[in-house]
PDB file of N, CA and C in Angstrom:
ATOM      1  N   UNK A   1       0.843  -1.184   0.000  1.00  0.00           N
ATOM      2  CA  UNK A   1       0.000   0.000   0.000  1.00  0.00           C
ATOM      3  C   UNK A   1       0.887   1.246   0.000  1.00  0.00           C
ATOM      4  N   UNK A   2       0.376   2.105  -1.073  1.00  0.00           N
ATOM      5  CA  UNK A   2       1.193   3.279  -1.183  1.00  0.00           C
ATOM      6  C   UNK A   2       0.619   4.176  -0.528  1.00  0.00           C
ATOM      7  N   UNK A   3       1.396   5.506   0.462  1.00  0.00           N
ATOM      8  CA  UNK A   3       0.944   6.114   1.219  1.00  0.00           C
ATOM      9  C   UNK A   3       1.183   7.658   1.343  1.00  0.00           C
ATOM     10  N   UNK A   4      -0.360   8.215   0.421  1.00  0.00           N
ATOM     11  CA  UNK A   4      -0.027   9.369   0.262  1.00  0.00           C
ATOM     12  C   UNK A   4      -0.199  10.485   0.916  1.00  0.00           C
ATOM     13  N   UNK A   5       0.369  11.445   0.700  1.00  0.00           N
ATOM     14  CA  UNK A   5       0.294  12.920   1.437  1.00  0.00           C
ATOM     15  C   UNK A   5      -0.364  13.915   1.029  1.00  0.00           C
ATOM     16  N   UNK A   6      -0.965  14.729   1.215  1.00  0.00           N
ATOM     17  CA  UNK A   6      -1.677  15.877   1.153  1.00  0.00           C
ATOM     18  C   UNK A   6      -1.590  17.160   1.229  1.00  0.00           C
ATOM     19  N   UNK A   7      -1.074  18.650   0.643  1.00  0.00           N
ATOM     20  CA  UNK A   7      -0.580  19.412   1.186  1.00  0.00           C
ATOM     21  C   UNK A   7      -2.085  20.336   0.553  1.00  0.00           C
ATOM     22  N   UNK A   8      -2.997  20.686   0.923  1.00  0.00           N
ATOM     23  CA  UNK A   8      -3.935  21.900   1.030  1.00  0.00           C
ATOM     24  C   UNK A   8      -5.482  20.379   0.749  1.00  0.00           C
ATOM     25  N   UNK A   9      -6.470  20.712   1.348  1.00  0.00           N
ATOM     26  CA  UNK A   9      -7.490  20.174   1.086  1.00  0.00           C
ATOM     27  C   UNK A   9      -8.977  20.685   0.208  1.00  0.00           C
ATOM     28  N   UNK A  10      -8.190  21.890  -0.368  1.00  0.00           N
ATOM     29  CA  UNK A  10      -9.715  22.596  -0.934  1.00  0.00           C
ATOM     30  C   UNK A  10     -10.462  22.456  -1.785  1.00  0.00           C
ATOM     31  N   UNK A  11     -10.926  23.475  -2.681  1.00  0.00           N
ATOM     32  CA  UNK A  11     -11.299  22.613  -3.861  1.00  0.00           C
ATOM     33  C   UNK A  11     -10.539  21.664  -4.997  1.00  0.00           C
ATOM     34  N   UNK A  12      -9.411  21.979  -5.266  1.00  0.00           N
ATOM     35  CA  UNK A  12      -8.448  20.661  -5.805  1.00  0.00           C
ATOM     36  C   UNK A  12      -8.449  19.725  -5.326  1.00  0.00           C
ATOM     37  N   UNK A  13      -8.030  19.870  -3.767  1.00  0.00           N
ATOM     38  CA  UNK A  13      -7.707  19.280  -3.072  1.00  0.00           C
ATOM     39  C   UNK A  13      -9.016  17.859  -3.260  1.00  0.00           C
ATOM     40  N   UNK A  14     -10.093  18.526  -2.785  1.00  0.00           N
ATOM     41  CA  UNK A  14     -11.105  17.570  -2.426  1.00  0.00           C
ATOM     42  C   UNK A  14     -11.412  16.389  -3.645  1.00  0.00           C
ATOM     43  N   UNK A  15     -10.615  17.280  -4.844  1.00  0.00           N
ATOM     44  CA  UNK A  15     -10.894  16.561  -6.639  1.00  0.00           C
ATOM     45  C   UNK A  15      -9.442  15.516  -6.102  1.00  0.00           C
ATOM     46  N   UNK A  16      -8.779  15.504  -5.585  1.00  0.00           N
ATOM     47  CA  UNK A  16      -7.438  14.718  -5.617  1.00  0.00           C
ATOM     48  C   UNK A  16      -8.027  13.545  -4.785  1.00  0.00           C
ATOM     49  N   UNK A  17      -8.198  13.910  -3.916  1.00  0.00           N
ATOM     50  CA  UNK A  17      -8.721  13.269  -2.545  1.00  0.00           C
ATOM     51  C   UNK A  17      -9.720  11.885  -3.634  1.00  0.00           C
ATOM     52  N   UNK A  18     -10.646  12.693  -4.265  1.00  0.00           N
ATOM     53  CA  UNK A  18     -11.718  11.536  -4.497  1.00  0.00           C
ATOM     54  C   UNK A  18     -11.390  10.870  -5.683  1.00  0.00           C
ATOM     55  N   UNK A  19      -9.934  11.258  -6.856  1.00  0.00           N
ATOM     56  CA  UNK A  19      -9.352  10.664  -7.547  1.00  0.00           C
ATOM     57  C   UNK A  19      -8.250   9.070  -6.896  1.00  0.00           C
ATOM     58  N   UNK A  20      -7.984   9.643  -5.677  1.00  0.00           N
ATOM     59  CA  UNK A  20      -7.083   8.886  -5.208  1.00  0.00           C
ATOM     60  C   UNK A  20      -7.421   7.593  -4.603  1.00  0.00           C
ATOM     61  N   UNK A  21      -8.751   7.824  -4.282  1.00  0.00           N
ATOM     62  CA  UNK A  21      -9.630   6.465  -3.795  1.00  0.00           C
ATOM     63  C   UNK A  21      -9.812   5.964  -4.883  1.00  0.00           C
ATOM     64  N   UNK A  22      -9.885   6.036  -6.232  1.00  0.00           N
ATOM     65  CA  UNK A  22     -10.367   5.350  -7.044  1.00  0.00           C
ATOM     66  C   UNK A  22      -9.045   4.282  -7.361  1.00  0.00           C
ATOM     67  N   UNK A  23      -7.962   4.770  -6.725  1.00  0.00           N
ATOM     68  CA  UNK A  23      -6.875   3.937  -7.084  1.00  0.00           C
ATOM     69  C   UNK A  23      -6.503   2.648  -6.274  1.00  0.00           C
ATOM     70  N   UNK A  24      -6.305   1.577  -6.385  1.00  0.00           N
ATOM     71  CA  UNK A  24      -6.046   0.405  -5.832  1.00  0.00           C
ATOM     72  C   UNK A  24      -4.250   0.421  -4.779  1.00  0.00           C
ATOM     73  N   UNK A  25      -4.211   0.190  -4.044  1.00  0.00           N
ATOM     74  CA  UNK A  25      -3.321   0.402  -3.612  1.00  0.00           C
ATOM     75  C   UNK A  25      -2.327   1.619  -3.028  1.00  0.00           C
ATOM     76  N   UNK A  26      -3.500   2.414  -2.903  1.00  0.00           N
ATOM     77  CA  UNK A  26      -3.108   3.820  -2.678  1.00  0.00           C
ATOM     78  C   UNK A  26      -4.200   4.741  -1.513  1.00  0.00           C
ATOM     79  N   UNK A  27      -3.240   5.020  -0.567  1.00  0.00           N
ATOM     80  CA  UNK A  27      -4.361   5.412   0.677  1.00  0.00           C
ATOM     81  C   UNK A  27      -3.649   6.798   0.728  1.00  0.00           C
ATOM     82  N   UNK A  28      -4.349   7.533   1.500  1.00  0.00           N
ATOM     83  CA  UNK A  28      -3.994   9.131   1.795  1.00  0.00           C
ATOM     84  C   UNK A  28      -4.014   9.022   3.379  1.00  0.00           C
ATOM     85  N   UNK A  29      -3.023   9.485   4.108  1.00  0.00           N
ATOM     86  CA  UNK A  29      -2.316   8.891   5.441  1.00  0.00           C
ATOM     87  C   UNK A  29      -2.475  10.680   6.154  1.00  0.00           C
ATOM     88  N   UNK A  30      -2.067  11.308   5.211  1.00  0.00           N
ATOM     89  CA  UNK A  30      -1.838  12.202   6.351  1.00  0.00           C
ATOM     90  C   UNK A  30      -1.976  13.910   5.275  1.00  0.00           C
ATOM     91  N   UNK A  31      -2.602  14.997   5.585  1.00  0.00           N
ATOM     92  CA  UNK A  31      -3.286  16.338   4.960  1.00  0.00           C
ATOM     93  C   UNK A  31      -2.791  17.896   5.738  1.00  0.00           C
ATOM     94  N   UNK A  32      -1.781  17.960   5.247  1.00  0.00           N
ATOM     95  CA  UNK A  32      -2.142  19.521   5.911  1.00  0.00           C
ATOM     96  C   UNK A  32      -2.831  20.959   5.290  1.00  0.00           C
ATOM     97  N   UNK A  33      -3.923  21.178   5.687  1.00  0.00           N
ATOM     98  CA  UNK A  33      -4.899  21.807   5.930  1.00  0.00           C
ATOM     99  C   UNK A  33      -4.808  22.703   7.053  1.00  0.00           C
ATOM    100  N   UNK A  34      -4.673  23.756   7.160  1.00  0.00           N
ATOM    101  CA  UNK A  34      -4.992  24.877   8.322  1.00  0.00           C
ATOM    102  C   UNK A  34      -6.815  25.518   8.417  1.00  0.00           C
ATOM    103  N   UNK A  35      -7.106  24.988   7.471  1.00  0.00           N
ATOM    104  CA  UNK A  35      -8.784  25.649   7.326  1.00  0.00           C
ATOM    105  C   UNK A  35      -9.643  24.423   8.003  1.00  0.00           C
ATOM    106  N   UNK A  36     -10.358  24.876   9.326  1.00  0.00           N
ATOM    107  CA  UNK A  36     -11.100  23.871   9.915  1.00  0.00           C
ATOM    108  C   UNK A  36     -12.220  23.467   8.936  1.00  0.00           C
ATOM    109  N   UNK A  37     -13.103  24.186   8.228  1.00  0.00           N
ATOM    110  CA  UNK A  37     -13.698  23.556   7.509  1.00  0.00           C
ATOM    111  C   UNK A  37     -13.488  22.751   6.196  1.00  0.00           C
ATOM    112  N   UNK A  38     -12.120  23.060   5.558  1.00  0.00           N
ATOM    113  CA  UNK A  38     -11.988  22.017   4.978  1.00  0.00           C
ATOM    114  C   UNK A  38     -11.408  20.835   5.657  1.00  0.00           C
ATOM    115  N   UNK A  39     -10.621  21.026   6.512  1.00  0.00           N
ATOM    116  CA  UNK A  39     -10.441  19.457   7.540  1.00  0.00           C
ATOM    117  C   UNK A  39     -12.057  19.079   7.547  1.00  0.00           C
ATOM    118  N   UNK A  40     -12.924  19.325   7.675  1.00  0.00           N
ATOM    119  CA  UNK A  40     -14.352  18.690   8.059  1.00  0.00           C
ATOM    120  C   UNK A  40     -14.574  17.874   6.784  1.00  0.00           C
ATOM    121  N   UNK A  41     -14.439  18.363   5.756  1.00  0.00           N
ATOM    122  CA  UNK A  41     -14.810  17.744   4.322  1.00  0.00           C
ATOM    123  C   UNK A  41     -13.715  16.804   4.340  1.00  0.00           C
ATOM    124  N   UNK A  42     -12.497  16.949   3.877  1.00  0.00           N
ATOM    125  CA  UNK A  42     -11.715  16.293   3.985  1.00  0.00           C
ATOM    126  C   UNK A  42     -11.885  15.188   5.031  1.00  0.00           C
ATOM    127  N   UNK A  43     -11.977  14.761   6.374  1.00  0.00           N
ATOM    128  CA  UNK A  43     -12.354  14.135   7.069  1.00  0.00           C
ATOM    129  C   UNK A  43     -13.679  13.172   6.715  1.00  0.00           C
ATOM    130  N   UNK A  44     -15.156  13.706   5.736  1.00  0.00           N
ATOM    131  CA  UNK A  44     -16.127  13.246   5.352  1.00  0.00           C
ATOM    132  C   UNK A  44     -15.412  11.620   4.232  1.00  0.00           C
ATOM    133  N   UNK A  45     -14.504  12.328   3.515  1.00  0.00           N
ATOM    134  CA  UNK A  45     -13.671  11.912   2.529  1.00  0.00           C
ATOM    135  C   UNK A  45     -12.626  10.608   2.535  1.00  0.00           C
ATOM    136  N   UNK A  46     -12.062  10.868   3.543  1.00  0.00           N
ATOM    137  CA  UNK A  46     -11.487   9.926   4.208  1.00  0.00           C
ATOM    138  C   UNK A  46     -11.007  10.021   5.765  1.00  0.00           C
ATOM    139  N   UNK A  47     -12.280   9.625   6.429  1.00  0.00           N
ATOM    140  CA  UNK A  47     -12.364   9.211   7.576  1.00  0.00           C
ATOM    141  C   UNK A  47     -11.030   9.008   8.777  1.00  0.00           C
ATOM    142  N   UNK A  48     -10.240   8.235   8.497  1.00  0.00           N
ATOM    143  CA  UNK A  48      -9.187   7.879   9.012  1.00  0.00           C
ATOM    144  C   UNK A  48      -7.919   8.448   8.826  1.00  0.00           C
ATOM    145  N   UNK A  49      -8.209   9.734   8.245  1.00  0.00           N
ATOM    146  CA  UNK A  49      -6.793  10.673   8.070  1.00  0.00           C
ATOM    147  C   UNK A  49      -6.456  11.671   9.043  1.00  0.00           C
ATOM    148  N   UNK A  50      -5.030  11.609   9.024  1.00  0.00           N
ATOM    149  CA  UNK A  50      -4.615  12.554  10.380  1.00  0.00           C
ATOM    150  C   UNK A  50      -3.933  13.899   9.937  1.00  0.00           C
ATOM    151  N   UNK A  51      -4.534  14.961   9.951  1.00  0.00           N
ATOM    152  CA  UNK A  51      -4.178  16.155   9.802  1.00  0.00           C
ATOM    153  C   UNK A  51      -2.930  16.923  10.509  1.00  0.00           C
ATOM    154  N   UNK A  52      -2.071  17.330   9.967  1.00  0.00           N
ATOM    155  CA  UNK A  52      -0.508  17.684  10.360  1.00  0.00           C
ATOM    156  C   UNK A  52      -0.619  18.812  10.776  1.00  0.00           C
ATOM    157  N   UNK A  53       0.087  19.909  11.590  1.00  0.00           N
ATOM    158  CA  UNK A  53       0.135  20.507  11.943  1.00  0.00           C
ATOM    159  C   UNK A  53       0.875  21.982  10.835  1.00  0.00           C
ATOM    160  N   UNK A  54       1.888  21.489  10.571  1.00  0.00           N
ATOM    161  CA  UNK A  54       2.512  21.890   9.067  1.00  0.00           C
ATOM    162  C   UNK A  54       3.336  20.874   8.157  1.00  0.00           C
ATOM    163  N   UNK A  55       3.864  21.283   7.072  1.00  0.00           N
ATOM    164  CA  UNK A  55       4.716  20.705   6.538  1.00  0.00           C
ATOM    165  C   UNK A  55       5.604  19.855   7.201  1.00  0.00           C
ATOM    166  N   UNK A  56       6.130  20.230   8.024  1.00  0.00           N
ATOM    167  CA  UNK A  56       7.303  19.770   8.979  1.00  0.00           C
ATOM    168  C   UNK A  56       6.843  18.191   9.510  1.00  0.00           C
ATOM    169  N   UNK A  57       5.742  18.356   9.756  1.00  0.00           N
ATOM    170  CA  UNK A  57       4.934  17.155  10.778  1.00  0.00           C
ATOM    171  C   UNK A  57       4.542  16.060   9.239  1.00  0.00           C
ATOM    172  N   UNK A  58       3.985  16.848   8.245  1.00  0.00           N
ATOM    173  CA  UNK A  58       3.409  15.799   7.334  1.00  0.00           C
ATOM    174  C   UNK A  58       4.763  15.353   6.715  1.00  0.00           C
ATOM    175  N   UNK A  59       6.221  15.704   6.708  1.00  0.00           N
ATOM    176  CA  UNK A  59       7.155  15.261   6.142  1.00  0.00           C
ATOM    177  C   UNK A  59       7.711  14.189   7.020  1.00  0.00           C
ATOM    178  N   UNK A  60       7.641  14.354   8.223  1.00  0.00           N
ATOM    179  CA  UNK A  60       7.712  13.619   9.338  1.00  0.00           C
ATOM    180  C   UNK A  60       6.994  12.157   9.355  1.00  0.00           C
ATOM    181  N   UNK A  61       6.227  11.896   8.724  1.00  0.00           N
ATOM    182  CA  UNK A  61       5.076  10.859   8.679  1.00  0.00           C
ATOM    183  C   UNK A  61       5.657  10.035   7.518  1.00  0.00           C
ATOM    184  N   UNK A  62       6.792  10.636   7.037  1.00  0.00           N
ATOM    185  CA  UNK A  62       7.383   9.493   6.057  1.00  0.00           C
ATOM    186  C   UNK A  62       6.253   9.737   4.953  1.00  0.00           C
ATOM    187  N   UNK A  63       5.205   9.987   4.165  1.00  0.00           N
ATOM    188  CA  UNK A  63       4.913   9.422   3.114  1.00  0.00           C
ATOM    189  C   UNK A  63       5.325   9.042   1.835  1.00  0.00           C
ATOM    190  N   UNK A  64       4.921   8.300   1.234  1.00  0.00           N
ATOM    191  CA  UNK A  64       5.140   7.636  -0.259  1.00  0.00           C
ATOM    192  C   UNK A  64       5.373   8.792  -1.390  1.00  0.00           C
ATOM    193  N   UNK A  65       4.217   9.835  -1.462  1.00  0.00           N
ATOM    194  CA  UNK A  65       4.203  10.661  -2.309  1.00  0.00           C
ATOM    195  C   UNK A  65       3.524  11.814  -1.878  1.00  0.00           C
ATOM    196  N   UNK A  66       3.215  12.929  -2.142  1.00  0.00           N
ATOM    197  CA  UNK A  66       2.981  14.264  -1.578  1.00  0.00           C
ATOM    198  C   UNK A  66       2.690  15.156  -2.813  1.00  0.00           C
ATOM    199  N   UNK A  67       1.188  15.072  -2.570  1.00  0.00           N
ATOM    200  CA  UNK A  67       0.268  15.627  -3.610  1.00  0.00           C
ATOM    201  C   UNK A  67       0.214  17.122  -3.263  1.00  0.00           C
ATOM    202  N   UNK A  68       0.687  18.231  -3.394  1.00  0.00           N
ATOM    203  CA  UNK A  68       0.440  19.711  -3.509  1.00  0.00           C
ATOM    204  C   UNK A  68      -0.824  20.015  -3.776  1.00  0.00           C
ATOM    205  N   UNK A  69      -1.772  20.303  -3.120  1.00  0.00           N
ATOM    206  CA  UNK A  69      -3.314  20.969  -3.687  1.00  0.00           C
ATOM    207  C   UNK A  69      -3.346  22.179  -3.303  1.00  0.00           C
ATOM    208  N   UNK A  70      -2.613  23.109  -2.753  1.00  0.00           N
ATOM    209  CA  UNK A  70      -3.085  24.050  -1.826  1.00  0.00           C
ATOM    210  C   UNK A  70      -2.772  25.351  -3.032  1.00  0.00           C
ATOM    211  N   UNK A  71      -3.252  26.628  -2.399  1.00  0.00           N
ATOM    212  CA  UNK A  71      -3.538  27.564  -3.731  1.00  0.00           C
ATOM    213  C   UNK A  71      -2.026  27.900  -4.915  1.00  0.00           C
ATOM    214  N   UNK A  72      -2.252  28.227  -5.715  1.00  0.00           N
ATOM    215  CA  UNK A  72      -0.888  28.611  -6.585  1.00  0.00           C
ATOM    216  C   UNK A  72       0.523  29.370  -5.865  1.00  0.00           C
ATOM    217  N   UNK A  73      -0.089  30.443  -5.300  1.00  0.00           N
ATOM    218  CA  UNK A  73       1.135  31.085  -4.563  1.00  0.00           C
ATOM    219  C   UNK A  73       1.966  30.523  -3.725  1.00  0.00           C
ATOM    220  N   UNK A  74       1.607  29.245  -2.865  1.00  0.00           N
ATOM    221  CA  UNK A  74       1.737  28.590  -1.673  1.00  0.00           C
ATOM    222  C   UNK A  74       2.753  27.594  -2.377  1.00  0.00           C
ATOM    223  N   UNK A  75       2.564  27.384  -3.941  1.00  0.00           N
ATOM    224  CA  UNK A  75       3.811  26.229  -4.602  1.00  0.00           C
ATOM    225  C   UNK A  75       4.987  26.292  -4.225  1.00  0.00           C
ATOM    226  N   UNK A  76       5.388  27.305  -4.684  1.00  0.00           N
ATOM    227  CA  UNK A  76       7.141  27.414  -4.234  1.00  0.00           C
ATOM    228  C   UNK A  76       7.495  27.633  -2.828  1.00  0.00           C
ATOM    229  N   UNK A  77       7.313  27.973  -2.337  1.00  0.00           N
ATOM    230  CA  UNK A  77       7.756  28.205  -0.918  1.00  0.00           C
ATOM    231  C   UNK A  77       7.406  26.855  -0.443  1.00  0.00           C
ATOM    232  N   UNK A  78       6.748  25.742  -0.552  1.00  0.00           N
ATOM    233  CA  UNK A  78       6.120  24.660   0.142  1.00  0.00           C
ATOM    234  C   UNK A  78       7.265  23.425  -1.199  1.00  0.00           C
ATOM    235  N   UNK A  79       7.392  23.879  -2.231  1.00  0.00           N
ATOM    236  CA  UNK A  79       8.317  23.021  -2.500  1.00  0.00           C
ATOM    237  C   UNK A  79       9.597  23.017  -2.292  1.00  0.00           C
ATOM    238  N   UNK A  80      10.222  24.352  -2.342  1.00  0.00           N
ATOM    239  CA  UNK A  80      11.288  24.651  -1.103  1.00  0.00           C
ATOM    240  C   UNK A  80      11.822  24.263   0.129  1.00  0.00           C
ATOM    241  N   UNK A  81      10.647  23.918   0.561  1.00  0.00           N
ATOM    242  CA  UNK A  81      10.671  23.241   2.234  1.00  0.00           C
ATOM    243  C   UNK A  81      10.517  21.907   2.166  1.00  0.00           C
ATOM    244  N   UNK A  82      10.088  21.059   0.687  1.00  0.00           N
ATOM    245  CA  UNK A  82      10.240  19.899   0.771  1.00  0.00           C
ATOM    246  C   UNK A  82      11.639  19.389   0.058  1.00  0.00           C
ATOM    247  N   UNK A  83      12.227  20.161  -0.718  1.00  0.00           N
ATOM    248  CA  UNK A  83      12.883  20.165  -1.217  1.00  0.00           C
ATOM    249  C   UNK A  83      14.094  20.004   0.029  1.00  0.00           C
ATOM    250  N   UNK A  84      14.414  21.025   0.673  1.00  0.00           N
ATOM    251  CA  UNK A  84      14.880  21.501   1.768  1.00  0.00           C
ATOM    252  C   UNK A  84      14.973  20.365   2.950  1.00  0.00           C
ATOM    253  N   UNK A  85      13.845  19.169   2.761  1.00  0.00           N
ATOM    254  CA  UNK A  85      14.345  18.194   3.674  1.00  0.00           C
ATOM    255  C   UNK A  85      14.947  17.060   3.393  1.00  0.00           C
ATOM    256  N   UNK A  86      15.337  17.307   2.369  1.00  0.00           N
ATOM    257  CA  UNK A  86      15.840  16.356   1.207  1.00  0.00           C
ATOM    258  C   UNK A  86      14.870  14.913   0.649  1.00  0.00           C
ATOM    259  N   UNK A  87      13.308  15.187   0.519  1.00  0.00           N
ATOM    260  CA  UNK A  87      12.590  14.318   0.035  1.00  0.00           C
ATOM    261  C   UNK A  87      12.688  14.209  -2.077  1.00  0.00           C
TER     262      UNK A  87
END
């Protein structure tokens, strides 16, 4: 089982989220989200996911792969920092 990551849950986000279930062997483990109401949806979505505190924490969780959803501006600086931990 491949175990993916989440970085924004919104409206992309929620299109990734329900693409990713359709895939066999592929679970979504862990989302960072700062917007309580999209944690609520997101949560509707997949139940058993644990929401990170920031980047730092969801890089921490080890995942498989690390899906970027969060708005355009937020790209570089958030790939920077993944970049930056040497993933």
């Amino acid at each position: 089982m491949k175990r993916y990551a989440l970085i924004g849950s919104g409206m992309m986000g929620q299109e990734h989220l329900k693409n990713l279930a359709l895939l066999s062997g592929v679970e979504v483990t862990h989302v960072y989200e700062p917007d309580v109401m999209m944690q609520a949806r997101t949560r509707a979505l997949v139940p058993e996911v644990t929401f990170c505190q920031d980047i730092g924490a969801l890089l921490a969780a080890a995942p498989d792969a690390i899906v970027i959803a969060s708005p355009n501006y937020c790209h570089a600086e958030q790939l920077a920092e993944i970049a930056a931990s040497g993933r």
